[in-house]
Structure formats: C-alpha cells, structure tokens
N, C-alpha and C. Protein backbone atom coordinates (compact mmCIF):
# COMPACT_ATOMS: atom_id res chain seq x y z
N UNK A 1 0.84 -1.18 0.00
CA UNK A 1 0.00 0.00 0.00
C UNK A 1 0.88 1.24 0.00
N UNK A 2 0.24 2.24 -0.16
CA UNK A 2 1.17 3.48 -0.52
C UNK A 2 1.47 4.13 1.22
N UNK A 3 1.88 5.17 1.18
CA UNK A 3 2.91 5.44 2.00
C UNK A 3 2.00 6.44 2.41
N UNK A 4 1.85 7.10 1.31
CA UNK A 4 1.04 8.95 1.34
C UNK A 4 -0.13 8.83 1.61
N UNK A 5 -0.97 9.70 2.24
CA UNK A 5 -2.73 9.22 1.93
C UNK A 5 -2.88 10.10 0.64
N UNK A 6 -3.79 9.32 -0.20
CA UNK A 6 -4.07 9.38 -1.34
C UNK A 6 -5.25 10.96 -1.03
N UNK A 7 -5.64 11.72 -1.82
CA UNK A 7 -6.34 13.02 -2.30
C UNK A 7 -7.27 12.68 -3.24
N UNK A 8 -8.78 12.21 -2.33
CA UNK A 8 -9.97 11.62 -3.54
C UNK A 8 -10.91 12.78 -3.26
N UNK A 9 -11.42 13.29 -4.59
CA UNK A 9 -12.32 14.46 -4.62
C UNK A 9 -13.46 13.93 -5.37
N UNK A 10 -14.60 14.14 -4.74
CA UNK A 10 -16.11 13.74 -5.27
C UNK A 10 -15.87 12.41 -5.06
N UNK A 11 -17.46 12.01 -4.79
CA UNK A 11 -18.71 10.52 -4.10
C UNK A 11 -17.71 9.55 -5.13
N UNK A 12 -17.84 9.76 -5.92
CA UNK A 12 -17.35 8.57 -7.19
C UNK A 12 -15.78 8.16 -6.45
N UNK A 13 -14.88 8.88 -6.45
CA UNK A 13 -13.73 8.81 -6.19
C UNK A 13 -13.47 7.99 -4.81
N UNK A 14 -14.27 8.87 -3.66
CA UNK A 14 -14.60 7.76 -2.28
C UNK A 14 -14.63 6.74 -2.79
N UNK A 15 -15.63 6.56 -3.36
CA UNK A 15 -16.44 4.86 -3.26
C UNK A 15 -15.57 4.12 -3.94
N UNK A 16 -14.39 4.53 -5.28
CA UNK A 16 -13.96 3.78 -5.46
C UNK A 16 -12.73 3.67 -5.09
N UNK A 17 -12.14 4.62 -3.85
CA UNK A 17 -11.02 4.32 -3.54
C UNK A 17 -11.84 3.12 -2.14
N UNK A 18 -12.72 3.58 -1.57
CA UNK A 18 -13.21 2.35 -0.23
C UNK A 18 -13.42 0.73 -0.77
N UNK A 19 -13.47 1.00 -2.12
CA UNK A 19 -13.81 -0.42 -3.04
C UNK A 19 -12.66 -0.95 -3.26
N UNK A 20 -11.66 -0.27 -3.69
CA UNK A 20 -10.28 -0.75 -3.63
C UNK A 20 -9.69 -1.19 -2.54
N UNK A 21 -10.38 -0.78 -1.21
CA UNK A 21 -9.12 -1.02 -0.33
C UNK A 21 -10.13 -2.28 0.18
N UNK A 22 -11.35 -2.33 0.64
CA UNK A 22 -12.29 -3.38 0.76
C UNK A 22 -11.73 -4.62 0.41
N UNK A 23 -11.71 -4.50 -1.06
CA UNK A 23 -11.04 -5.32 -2.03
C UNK A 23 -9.88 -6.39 -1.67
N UNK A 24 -8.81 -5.05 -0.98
CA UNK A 24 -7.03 -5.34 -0.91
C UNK A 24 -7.35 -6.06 0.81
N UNK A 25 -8.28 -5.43 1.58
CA UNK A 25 -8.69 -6.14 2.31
C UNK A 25 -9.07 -7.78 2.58
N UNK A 26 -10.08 -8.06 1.64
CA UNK A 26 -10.59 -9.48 1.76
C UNK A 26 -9.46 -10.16 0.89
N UNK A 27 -8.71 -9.17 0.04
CA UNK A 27 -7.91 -10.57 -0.90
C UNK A 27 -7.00 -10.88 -0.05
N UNK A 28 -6.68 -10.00 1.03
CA UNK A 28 -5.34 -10.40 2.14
C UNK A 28 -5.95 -11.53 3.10
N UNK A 29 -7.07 -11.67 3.24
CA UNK A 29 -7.64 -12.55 4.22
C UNK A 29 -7.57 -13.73 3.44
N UNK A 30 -7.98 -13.33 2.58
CA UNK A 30 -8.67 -15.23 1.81
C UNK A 30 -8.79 -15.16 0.12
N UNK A 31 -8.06 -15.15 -0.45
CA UNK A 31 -8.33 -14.61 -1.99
C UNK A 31 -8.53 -15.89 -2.20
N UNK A 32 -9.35 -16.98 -1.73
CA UNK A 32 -9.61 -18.15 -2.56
C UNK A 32 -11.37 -18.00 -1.81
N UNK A 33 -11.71 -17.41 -0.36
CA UNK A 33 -12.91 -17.12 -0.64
C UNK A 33 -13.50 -15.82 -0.92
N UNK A 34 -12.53 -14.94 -1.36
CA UNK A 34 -13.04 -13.96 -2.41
C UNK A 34 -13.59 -14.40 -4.20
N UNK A 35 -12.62 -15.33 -4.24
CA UNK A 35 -12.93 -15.76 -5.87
C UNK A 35 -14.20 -16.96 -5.51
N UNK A 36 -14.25 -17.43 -4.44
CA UNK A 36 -15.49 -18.10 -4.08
C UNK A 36 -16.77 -17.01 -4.30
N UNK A 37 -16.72 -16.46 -2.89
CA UNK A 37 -18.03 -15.81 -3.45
C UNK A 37 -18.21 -14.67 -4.16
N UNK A 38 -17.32 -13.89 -5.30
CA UNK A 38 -17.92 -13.32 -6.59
C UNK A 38 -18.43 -14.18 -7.64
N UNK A 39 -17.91 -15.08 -7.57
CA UNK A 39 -18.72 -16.32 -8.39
C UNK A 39 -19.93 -16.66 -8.05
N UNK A 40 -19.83 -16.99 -7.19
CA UNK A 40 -21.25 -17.17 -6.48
C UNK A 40 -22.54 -15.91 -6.67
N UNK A 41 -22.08 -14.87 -6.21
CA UNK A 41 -22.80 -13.46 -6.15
C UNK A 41 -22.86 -13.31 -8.14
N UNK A 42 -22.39 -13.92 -8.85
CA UNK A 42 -21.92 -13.40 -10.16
C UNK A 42 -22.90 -14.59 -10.87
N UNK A 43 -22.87 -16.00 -10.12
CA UNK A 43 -24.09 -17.01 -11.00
C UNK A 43 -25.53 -16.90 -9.91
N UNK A 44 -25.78 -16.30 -9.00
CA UNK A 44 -26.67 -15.42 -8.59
C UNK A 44 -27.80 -14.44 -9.06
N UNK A 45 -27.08 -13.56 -9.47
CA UNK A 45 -27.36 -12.51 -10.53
C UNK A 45 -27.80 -12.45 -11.55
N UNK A 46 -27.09 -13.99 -12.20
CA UNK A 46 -27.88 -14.67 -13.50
C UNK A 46 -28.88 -15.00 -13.44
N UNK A 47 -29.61 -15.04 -12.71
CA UNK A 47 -30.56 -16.24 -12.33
C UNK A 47 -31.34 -15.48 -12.67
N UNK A 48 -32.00 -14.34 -12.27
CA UNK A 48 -33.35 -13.42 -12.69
C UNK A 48 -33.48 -12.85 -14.35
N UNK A 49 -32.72 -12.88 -14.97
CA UNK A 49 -32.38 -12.84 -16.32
C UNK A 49 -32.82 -13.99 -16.97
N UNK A 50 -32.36 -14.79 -16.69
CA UNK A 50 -32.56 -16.32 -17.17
C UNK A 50 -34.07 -16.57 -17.06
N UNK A 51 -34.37 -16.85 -16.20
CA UNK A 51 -35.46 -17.07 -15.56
C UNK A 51 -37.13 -16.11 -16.79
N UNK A 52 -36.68 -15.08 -16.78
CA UNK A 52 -37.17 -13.76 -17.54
C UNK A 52 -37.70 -14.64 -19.23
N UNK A 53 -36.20 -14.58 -19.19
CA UNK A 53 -36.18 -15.34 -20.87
C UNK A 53 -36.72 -16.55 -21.10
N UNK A 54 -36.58 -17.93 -20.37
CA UNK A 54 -37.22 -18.91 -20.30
C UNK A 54 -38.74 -18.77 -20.08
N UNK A 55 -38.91 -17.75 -19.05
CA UNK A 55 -41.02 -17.51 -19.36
C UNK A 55 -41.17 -17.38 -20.29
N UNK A 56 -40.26 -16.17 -21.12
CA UNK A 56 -40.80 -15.52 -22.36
C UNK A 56 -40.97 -16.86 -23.24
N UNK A 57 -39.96 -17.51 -22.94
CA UNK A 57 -39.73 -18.66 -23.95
C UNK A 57 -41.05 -19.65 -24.35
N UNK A 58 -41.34 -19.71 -22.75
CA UNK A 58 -42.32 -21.25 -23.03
C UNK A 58 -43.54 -20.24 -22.94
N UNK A 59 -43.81 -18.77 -22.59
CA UNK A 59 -44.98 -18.18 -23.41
C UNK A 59 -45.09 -18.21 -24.77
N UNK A 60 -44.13 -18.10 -25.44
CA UNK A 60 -43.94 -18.03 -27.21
C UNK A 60 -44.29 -19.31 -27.48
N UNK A 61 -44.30 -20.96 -26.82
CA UNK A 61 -44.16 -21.89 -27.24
C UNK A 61 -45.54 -22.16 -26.81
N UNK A 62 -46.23 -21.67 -25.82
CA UNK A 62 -47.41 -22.00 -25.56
C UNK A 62 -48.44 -21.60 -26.39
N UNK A 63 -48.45 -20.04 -26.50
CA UNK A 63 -48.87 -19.26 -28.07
C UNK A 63 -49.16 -20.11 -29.77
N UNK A 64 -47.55 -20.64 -29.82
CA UNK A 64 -47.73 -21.20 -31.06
C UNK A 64 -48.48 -22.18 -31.10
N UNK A 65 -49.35 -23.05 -29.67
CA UNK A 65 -49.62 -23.87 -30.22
C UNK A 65 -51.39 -24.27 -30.74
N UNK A 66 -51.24 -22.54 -30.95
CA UNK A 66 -52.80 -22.03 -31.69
C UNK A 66 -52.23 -22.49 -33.39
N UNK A 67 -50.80 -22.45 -33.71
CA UNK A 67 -50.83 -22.65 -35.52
C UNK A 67 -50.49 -24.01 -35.52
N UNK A 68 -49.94 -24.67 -34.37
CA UNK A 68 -49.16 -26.15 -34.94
C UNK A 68 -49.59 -27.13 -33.49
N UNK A 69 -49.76 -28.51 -33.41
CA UNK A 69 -49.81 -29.23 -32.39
C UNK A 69 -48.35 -29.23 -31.22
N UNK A 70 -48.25 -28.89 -30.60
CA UNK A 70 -47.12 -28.70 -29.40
C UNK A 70 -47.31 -30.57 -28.51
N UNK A 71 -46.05 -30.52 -28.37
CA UNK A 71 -46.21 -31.82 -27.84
C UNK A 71 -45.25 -31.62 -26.49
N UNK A 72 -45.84 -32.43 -25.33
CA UNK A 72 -45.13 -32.02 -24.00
C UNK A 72 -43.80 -31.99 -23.77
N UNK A 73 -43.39 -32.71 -24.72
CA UNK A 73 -41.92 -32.89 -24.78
C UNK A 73 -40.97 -31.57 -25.69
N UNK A 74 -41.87 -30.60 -26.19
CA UNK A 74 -41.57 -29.45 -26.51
C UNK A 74 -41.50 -28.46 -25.36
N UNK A 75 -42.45 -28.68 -24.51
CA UNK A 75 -42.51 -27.54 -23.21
C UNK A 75 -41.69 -28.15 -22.01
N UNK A 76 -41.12 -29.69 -22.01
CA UNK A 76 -40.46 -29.91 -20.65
C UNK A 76 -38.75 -29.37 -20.38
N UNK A 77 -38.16 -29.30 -21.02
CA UNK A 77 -37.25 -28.23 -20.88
C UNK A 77 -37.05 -26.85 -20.41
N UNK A 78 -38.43 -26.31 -20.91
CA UNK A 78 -38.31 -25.25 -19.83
C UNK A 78 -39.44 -25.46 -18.79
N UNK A 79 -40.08 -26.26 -18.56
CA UNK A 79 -40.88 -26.44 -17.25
C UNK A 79 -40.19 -27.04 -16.42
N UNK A 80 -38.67 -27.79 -16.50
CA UNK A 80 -37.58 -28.49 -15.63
C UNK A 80 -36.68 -27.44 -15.05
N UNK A 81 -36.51 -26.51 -16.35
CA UNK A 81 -35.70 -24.96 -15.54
C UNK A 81 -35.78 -24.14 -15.18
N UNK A 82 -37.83 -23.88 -15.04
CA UNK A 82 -38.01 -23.19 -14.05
C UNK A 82 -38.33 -23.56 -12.87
C-alpha cells in the first residue's frame, strides 16, 4: 500500500477508492474465498435474467400452439428450468 494518503475528490472517487481497499482487504484474508463468493454473487445474478427469458420462452411456445400441435416434450425443458 502506498505510504502517502491518497487526495480523492467527489462521491465517485470515495467509493472507489473504499472499493479498492475493501477489495485489498478481503484478498489479504482469503483470496480463494473472495474468488469463491464473486462467483457465487456473479451465477446469482444470473438467475433473474434467465429465468425472464425462459417464461418468455415457453410463453412463445405456448402461443404457437394455436398454428401447430405442441407436444409435452416441446414444453419440458423449460418447465424443468423453471
């Protein structure tokens, strides 16, 4: 770490010098459960996205099956992942 105290001007600058040191913090403790849980917090995050798209999905598939016969084995893929 530096020697000097560093000179942060404006909210932005705080937060990302407290993020940096946060950071230099937990990686000194445990940088194997830091890379644990941003992964975690990171396939987390995915999940409401996903989730979003797969409704949309098996709404579009439910829809179509006013032009063509749908067979259950078309909709169980996404009725297993949600």
């Amino acid at each position: 770490m530096e020697d000097r105290p560093t000179v942060v001007k404006g909210r932005a600058g705080r937060v990302r010098k407290n993020l940096k040191q946060g950071i230099e913090l937990a990686w000194s403790a445990s940088p194997r459960s830091l890379l644990r849980y941003t992964l975690l917090g990171v396939l987390s995050a995915a999940i409401p996205p996903v989730n979003v798209y797969l409704g949309a999905t098996l709404v579009n598939r439910i829809s179509e099956a006013r032009l063509r016969s749908l067979h259950f084995s078309d909709m169980l893929p996404f009725l297993i992942s949600m």
